[in-house]
N, C-alpha and C. Protein backbone atom coordinates (compact mmCIF):
# COMPACT_ATOMS: atom_id res chain seq x y z
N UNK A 1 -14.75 -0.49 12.20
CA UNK A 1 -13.72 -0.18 11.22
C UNK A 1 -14.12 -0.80 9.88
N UNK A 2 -13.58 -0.02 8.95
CA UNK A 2 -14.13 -0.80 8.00
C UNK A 2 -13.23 -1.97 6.88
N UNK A 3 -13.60 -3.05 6.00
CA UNK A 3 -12.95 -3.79 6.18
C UNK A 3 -12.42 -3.76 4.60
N UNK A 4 -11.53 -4.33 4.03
CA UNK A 4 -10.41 -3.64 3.28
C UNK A 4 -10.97 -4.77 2.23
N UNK A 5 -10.75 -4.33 1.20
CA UNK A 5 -11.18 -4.94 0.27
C UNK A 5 -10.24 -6.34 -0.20
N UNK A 6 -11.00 -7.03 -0.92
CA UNK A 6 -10.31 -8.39 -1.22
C UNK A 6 -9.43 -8.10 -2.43
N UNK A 7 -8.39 -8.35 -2.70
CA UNK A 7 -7.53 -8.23 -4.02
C UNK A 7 -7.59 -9.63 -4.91
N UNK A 8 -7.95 -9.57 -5.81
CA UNK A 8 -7.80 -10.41 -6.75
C UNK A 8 -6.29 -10.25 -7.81
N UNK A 9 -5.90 -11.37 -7.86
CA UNK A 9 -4.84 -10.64 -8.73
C UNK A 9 -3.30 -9.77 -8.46
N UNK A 10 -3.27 -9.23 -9.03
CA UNK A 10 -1.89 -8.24 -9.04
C UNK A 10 -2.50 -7.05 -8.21
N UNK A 11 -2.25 -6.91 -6.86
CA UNK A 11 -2.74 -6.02 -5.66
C UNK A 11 -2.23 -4.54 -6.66
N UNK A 12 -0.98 -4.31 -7.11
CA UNK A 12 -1.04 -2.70 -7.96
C UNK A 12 -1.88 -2.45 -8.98
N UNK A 13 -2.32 -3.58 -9.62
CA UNK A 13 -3.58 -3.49 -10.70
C UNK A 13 -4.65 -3.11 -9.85
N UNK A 14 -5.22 -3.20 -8.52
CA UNK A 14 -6.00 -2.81 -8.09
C UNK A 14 -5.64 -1.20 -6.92
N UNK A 15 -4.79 -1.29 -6.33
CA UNK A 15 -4.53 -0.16 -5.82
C UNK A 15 -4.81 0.79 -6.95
N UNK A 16 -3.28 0.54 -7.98
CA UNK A 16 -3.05 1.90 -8.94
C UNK A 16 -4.08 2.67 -9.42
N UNK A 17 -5.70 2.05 -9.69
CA UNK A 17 -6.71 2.64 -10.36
C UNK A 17 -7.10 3.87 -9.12
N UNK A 18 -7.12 3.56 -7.78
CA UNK A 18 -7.46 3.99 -7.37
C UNK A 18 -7.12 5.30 -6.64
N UNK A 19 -8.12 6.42 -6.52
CA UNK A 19 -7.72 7.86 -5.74
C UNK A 19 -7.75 7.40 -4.02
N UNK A 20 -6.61 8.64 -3.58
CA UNK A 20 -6.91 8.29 -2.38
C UNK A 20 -7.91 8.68 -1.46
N UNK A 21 -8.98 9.06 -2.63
CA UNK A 21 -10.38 9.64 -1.64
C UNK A 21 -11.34 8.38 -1.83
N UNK A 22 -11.16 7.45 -3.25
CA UNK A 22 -11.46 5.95 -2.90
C UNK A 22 -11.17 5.13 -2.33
N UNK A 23 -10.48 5.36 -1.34
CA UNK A 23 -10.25 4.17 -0.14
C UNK A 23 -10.69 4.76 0.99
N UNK A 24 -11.34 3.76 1.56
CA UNK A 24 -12.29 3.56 3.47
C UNK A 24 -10.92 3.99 4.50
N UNK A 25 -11.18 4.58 5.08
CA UNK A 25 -10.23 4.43 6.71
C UNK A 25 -9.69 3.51 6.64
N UNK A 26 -9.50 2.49 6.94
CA UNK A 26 -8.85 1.12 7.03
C UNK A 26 -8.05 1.17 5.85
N UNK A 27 -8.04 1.19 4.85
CA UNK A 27 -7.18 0.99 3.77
C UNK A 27 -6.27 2.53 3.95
N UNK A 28 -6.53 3.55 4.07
CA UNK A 28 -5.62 4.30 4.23
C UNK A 28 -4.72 4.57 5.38
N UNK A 29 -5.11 4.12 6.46
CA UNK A 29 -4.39 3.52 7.28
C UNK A 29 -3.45 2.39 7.54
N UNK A 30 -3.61 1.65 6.56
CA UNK A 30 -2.56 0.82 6.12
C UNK A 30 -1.31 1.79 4.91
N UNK A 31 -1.93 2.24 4.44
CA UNK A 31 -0.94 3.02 3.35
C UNK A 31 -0.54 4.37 4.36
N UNK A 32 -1.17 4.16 5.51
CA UNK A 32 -0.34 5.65 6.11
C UNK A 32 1.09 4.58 6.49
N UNK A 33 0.65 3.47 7.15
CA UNK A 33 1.59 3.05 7.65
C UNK A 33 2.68 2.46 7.40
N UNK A 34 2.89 2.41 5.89
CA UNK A 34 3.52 2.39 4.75
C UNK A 34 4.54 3.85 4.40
N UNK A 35 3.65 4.71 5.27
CA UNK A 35 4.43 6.31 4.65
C UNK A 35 3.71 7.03 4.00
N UNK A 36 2.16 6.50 3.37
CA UNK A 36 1.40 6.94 2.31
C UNK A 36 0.97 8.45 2.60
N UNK A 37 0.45 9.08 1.87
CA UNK A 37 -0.74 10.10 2.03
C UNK A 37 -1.46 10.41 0.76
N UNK A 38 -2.40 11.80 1.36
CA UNK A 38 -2.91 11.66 -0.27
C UNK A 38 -2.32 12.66 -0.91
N UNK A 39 -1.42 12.91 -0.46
CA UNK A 39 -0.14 13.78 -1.45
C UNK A 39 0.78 13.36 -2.40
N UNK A 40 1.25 12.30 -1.10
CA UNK A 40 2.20 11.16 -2.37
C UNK A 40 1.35 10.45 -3.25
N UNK A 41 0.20 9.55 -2.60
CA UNK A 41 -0.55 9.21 -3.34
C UNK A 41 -1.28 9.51 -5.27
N UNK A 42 -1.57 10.95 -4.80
CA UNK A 42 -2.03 11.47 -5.94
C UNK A 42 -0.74 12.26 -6.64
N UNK A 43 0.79 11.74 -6.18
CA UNK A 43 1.84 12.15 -6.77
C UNK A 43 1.91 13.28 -6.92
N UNK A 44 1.41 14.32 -5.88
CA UNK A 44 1.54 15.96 -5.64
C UNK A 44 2.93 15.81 -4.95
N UNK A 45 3.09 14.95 -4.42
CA UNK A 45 4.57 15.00 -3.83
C UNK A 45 5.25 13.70 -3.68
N UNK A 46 6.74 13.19 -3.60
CA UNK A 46 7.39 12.01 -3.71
C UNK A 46 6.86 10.99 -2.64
N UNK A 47 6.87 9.85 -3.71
CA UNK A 47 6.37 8.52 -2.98
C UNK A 47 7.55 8.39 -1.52
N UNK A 48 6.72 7.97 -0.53
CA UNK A 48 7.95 7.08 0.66
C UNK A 48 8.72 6.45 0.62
N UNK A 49 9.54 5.69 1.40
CA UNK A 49 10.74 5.30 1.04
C UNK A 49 10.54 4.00 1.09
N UNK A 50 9.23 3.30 1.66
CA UNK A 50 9.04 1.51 1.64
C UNK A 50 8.37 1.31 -0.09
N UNK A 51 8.24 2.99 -0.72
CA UNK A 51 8.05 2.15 -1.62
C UNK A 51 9.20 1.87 -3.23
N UNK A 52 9.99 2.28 -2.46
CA UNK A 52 11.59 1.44 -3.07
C UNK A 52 12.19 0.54 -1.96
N UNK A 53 11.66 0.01 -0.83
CA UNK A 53 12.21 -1.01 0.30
C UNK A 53 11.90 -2.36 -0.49
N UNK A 54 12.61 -2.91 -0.19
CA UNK A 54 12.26 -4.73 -0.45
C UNK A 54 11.83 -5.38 0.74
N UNK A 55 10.66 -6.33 0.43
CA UNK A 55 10.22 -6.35 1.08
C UNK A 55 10.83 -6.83 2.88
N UNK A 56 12.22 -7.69 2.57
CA UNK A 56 13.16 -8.40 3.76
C UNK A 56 13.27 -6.76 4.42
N UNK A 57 13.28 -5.45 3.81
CA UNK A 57 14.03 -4.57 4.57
C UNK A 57 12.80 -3.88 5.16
N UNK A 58 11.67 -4.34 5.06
CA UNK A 58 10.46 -3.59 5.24
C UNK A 58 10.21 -3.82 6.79
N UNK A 59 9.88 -2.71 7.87
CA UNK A 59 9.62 -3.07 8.93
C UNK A 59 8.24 -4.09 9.66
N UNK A 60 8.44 -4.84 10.69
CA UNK A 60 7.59 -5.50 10.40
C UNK A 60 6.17 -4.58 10.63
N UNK A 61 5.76 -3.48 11.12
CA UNK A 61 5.01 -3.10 11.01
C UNK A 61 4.32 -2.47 9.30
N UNK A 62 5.36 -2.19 8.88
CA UNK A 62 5.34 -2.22 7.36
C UNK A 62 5.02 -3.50 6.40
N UNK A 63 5.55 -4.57 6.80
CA UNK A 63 4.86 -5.81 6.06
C UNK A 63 3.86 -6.38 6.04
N UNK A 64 3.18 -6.05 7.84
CA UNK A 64 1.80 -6.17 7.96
C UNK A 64 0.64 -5.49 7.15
N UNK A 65 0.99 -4.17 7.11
CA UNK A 65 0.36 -3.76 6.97
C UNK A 65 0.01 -4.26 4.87
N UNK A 66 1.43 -3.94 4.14
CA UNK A 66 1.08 -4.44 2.70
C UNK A 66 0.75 -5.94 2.92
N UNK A 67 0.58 -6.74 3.38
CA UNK A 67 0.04 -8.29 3.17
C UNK A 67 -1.04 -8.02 3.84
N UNK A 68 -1.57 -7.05 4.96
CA UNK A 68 -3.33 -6.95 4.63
C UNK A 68 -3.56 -6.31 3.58
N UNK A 69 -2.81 -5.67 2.76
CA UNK A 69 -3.37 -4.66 1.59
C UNK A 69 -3.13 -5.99 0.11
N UNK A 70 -2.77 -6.94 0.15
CA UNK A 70 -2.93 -8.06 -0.46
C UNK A 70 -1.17 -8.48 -1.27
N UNK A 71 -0.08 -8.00 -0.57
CA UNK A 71 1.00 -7.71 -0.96
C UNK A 71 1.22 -9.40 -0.76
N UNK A 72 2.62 -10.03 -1.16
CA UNK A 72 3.47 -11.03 -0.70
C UNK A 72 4.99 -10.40 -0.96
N UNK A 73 5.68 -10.87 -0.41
CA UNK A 73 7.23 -10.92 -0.91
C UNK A 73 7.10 -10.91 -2.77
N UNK A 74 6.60 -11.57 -3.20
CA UNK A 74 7.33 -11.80 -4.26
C UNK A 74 6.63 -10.57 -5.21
N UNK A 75 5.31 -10.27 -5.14
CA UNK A 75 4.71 -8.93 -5.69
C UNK A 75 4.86 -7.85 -4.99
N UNK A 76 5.37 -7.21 -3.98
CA UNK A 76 6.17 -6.41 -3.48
C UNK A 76 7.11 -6.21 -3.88
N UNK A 77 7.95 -7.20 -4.40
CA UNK A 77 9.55 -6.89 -5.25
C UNK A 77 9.23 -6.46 -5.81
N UNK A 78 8.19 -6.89 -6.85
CA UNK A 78 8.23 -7.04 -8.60
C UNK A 78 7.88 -5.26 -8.85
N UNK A 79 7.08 -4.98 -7.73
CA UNK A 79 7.05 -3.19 -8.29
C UNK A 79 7.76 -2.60 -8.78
């Protein structure tokens, strides 16, 4: 599998640049599990619903997955 990149910084400063044909398996598999695709992604169609959730309401399979994608509580709100 492949392994997800390190975030430096503000994790949406680094997501946002990116298409969803620039991310490995592993990273889009975390954003599937989020709700993602590369529909919403590339905003052909409406974002999911964790990404107006806070993070307390986020399932825990959902929190895992944004704190491997370099999320915390407190930059998860701030979106």
């Amino acid at each position: 599998m492949s392994e997800i990149r390190k975030i430096q910084g503000s994790p949406s400063d680094t997501w946002d640049d990116l298409d969803w044909t620039d991310m490995n398996d592993a990273e889009q598999a975390l954003w599937q599990t989020l709700g993602w695709d590369e529909a919403s992604w590339q905003e052909d169609t409406d974002p999911p619903a964790s990404d107006d959730t806070y993070w307390e309401d986020l399932t825990e399979d959902e929190s895992g997955a944004a704190t491997e994608l370099g999320y915390n509580q407190s930059s998860w709100d701030e979106e």
